[in-house]
C-alpha atoms as a PDB file:
ATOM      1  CA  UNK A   1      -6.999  -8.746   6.579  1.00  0.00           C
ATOM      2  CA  UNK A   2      -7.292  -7.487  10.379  1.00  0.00           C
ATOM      3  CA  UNK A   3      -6.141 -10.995  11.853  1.00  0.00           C
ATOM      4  CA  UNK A   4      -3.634 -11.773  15.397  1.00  0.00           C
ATOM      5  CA  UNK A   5      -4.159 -15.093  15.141  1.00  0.00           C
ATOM      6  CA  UNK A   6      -0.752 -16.343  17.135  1.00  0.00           C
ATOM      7  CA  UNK A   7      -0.601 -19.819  15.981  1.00  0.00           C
ATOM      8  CA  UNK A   8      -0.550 -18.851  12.382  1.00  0.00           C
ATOM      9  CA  UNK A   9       2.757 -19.793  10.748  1.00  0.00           C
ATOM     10  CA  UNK A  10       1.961 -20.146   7.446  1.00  0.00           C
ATOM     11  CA  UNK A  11       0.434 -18.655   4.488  1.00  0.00           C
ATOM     12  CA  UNK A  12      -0.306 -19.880   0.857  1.00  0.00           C
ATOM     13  CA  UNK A  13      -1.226 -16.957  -1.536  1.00  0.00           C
ATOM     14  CA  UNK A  14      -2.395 -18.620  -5.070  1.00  0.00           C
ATOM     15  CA  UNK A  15      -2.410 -15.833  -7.300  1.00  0.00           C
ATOM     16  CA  UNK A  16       0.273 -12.096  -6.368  1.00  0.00           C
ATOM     17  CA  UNK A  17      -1.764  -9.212  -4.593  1.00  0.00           C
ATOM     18  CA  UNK A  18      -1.313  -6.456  -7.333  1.00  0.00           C
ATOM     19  CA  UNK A  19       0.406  -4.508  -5.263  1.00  0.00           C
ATOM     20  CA  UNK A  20       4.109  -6.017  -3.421  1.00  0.00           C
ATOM     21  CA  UNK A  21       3.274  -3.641   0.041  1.00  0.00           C
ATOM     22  CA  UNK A  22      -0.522  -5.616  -0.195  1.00  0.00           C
ATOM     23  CA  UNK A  23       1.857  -8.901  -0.441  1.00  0.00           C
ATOM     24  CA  UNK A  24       4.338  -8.150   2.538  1.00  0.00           C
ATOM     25  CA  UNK A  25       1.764  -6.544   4.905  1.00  0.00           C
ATOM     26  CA  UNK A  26      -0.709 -10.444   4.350  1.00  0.00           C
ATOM     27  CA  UNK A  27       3.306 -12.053   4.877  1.00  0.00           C
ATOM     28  CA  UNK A  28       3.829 -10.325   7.747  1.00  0.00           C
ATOM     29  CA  UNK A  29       0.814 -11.462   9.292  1.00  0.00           C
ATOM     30  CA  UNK A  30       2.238 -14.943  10.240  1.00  0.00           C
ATOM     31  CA  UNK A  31       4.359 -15.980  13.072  1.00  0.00           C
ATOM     32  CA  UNK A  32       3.825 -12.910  14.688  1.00  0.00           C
ATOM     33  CA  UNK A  33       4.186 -14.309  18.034  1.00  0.00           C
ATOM     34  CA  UNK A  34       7.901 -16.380  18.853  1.00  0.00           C
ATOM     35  CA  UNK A  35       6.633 -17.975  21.733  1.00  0.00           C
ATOM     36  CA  UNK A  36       3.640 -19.081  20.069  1.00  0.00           C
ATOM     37  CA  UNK A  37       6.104 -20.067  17.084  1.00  0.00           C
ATOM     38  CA  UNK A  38       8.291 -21.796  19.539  1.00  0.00           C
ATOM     39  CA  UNK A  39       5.602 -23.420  21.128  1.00  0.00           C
ATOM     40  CA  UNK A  40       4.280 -25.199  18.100  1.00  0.00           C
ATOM     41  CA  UNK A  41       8.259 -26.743  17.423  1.00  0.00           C
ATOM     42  CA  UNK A  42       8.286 -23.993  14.835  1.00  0.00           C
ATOM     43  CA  UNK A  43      11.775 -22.340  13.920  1.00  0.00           C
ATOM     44  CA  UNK A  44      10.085 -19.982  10.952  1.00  0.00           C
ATOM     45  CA  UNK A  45       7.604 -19.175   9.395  1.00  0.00           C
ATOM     46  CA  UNK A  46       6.409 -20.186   5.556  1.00  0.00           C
ATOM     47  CA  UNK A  47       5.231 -18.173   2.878  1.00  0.00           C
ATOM     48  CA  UNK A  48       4.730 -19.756  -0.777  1.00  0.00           C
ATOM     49  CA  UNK A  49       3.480 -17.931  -3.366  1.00  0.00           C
ATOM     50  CA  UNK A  50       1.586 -19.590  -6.582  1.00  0.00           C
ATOM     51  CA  UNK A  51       1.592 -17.840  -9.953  1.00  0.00           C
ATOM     52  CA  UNK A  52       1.841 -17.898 -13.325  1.00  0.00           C
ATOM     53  CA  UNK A  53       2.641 -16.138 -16.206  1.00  0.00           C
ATOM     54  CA  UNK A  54      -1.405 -14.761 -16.616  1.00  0.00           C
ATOM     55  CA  UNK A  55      -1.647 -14.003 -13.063  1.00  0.00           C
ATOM     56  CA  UNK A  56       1.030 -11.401 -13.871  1.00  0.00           C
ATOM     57  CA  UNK A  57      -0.352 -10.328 -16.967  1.00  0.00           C
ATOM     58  CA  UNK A  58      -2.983  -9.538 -15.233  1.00  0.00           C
ATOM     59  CA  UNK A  59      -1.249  -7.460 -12.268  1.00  0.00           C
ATOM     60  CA  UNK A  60       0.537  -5.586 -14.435  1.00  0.00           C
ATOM     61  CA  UNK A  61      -2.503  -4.397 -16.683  1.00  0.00           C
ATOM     62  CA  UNK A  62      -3.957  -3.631 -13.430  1.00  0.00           C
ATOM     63  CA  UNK A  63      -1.410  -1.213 -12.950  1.00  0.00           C
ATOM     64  CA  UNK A  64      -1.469   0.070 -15.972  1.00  0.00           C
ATOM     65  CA  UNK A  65      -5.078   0.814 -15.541  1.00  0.00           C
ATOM     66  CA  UNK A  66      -4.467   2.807 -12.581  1.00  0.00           C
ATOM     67  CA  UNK A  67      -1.365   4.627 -13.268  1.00  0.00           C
ATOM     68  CA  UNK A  68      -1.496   8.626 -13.329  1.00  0.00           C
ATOM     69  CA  UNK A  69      -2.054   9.768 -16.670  1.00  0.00           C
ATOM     70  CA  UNK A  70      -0.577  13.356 -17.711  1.00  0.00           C
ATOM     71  CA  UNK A  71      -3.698  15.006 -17.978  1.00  0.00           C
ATOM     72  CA  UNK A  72      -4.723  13.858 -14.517  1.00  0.00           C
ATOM     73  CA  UNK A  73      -1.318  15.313 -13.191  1.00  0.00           C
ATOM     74  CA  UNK A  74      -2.134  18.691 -15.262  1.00  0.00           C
ATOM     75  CA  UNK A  75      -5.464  19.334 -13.482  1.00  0.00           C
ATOM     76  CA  UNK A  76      -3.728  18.413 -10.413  1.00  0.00           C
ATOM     77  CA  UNK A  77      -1.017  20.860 -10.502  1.00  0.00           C
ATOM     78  CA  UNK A  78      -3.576  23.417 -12.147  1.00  0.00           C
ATOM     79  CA  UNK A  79      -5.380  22.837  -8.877  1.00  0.00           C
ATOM     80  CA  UNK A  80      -2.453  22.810  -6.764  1.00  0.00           C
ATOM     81  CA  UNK A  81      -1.651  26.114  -8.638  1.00  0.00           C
ATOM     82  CA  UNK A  82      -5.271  27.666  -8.058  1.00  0.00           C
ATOM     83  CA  UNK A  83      -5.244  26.832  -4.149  1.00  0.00           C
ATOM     84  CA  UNK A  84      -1.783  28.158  -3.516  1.00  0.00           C
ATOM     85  CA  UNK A  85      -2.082  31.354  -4.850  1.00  0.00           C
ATOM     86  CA  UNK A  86      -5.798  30.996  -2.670  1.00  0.00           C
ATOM     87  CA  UNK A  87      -3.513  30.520  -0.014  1.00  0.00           C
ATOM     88  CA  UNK A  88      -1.146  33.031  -0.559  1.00  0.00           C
ATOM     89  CA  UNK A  89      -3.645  35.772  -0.716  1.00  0.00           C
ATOM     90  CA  UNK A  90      -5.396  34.785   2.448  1.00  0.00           C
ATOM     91  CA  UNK A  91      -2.059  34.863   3.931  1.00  0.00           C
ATOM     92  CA  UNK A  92      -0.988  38.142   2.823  1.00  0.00           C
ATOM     93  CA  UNK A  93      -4.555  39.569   3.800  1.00  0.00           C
ATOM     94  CA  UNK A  94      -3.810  38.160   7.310  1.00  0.00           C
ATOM     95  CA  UNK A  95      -0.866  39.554   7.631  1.00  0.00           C
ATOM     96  CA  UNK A  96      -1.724  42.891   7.226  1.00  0.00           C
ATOM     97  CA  UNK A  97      -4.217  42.512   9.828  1.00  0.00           C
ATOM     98  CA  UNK A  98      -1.358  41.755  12.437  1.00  0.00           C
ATOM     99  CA  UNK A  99       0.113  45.259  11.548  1.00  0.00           C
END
């Protein structure tokens, strides 16, 4: 969101971020400042959160949609596979330079 704004000490989501660290990083936004807080005759700071059972729905098809499938993880680790034994070899060739 890239806000500081100290007199903030609030915050009203109507529908759940998808993801809960997307949630807790906008929450952690507010009230940033005590002395700003304390200031204002504010003790804490308020976060509600509106939803229903679509908005969920919704989030969790999201996910779904983006999950890691098993063929993406095989060309991954085929990959992975392919660049270590890159790796290795370069390695090996290097050390034998150092001899």
């Amino acid at each position: 969101m890239g806000m500081d704004i100290p007199h903030l000490h609030a915050c009203i989501h109507y529908q759940p971020p998808t993801f809960i660290e997307d949630y807790l990083q906008e929450v952690g936004r507010i009230g940033r400042s005590k002395k700003e807080r304390e200031n204002a005759g504010h003790e804490q700071v308020i976060a509600t959160l509106l939803y229903n059972r679509d908005n969920l729905e919704r989030n969790l098809g999201l996910l779904h949609d983006k999950a890691v499938k098993p063929p993406d993880l095989q060309d991954f680790f085929s990959y992975i596979g392919s660049t270590q034994s890159i790796l290795n070899r370069s390695a090996s060739r290097s050390a034998s330079f150092h001899r």
